[in-house]
C-alpha atoms as a PDB file:
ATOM      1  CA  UNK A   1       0.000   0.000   0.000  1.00  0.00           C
ATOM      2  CA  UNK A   2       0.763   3.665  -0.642  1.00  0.00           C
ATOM      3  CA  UNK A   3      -0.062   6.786   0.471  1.00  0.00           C
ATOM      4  CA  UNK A   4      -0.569   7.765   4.589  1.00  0.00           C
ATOM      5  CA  UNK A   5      -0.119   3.863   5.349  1.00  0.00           C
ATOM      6  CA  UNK A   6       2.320   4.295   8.207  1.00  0.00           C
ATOM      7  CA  UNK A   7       2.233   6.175  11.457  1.00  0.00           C
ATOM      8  CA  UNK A   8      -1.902   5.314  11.262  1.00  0.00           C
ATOM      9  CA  UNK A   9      -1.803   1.633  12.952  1.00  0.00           C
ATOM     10  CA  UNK A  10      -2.122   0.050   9.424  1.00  0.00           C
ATOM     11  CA  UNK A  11      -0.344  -2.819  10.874  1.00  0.00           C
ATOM     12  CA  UNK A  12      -2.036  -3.825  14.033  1.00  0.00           C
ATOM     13  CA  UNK A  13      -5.706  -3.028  12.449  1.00  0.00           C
ATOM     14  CA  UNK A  14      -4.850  -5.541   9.252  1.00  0.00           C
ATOM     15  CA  UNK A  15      -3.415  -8.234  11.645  1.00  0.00           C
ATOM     16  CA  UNK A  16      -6.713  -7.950  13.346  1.00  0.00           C
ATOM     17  CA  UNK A  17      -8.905  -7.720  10.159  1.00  0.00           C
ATOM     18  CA  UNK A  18      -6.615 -10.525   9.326  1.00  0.00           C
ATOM     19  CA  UNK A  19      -7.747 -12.487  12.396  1.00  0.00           C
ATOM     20  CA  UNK A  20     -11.198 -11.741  11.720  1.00  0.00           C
ATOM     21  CA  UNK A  21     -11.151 -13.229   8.103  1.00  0.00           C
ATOM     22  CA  UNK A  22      -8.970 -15.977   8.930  1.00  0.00           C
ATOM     23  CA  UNK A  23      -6.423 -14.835   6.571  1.00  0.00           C
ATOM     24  CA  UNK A  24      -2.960 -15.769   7.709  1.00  0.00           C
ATOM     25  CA  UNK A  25       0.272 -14.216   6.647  1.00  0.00           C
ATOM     26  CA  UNK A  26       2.248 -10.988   7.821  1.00  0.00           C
ATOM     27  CA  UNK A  27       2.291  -7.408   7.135  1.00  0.00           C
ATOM     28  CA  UNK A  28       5.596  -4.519   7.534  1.00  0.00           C
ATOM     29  CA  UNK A  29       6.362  -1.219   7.126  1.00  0.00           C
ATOM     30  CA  UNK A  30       9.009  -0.589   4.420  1.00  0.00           C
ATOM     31  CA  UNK A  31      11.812   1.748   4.146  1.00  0.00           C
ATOM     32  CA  UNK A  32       9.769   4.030   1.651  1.00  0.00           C
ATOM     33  CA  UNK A  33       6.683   4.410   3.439  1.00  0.00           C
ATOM     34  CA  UNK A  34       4.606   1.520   2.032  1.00  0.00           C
ATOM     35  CA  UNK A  35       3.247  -0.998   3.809  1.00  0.00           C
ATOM     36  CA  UNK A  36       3.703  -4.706   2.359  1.00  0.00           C
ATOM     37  CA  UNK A  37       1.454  -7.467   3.366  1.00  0.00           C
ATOM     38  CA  UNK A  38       1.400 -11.452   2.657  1.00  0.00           C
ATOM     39  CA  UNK A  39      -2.059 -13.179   2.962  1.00  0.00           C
ATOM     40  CA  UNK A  40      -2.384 -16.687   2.626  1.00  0.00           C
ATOM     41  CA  UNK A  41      -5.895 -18.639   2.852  1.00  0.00           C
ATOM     42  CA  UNK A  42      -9.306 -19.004   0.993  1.00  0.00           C
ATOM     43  CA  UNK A  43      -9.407 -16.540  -2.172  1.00  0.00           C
ATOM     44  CA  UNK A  44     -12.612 -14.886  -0.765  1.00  0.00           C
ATOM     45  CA  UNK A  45     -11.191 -14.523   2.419  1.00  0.00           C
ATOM     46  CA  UNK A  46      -7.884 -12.856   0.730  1.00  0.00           C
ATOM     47  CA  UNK A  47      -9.811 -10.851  -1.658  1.00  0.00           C
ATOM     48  CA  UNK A  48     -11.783  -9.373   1.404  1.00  0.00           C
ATOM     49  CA  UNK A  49      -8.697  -8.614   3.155  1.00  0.00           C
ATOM     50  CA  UNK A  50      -7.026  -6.887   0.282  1.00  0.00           C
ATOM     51  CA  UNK A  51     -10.431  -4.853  -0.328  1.00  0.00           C
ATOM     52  CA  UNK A  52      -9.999  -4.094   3.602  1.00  0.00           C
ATOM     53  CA  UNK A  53      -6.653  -2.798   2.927  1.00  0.00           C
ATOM     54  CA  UNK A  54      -7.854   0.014   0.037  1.00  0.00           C
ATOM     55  CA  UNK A  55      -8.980   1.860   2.915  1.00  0.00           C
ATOM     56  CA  UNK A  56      -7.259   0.367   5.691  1.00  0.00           C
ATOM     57  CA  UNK A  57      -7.418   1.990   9.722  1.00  0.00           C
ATOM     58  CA  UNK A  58      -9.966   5.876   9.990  1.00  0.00           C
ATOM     59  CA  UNK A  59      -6.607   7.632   9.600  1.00  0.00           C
ATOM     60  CA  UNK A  60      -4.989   6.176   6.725  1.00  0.00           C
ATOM     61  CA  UNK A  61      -5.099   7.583   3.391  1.00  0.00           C
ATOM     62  CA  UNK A  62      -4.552   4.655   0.952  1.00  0.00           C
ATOM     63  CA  UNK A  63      -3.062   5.929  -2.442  1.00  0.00           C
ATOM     64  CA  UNK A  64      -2.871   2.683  -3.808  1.00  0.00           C
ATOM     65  CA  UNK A  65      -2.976  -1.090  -3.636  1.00  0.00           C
ATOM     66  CA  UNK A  66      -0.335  -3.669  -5.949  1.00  0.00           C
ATOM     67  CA  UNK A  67      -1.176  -7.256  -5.783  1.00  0.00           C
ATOM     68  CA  UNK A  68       0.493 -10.267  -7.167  1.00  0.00           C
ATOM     69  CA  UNK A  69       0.185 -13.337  -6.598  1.00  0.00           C
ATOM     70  CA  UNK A  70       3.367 -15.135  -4.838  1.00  0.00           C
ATOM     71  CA  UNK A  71       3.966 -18.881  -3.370  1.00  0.00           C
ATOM     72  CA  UNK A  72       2.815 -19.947  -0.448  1.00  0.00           C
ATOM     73  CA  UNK A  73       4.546 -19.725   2.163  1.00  0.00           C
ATOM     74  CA  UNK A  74       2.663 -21.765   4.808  1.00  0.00           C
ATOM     75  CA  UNK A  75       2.356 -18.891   7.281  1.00  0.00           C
ATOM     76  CA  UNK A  76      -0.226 -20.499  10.389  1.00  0.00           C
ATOM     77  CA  UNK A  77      -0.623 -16.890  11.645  1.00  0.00           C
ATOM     78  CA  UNK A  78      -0.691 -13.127  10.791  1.00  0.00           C
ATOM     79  CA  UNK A  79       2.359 -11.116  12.360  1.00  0.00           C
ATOM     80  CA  UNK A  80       3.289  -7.977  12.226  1.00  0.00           C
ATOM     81  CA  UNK A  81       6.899  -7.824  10.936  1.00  0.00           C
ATOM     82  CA  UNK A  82       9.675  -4.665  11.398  1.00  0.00           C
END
């Protein structure tokens, strides 16, 4: 994600939407102000996190949203990573 994505809680409020969806996986800030995140689980459930995540926390201003799709990784939980 892009835009106001750090410095807002984007983390902690995707690991919980994460827990919510049952969506595991991890999510980190990254040197250039975008946030990166790794969902693993049902497509739906992914797909709902990801549409989360285009407006993320009340005081984030999401610019945009990449996906791709990447191998699994076999994540069991969602962390939040550096």
């Amino acid at each position: 994600m892009r835009g106001l994505v750090q410095g807002v809680s984007f983390r902690y409020f995707t690991q919980c939407e994460a827990a919510r969806l049952g969506v595991a996986g991890w999510v980190r800030n990254e040197v250039d102000g975008s946030v990166t995140v790794h969902a693993e689980g049902e497509d739906a459930r992914v797909d709902a996190l990801v549409a989360w995540c285009r407006s993320g926390p009340r005081h984030a201003s999401v610019q945009a949203v990449e996906t791709r799709t990447v191998g699994l990784v076999g994540a069991t939980s969602f962390d939040v990573r550096g």
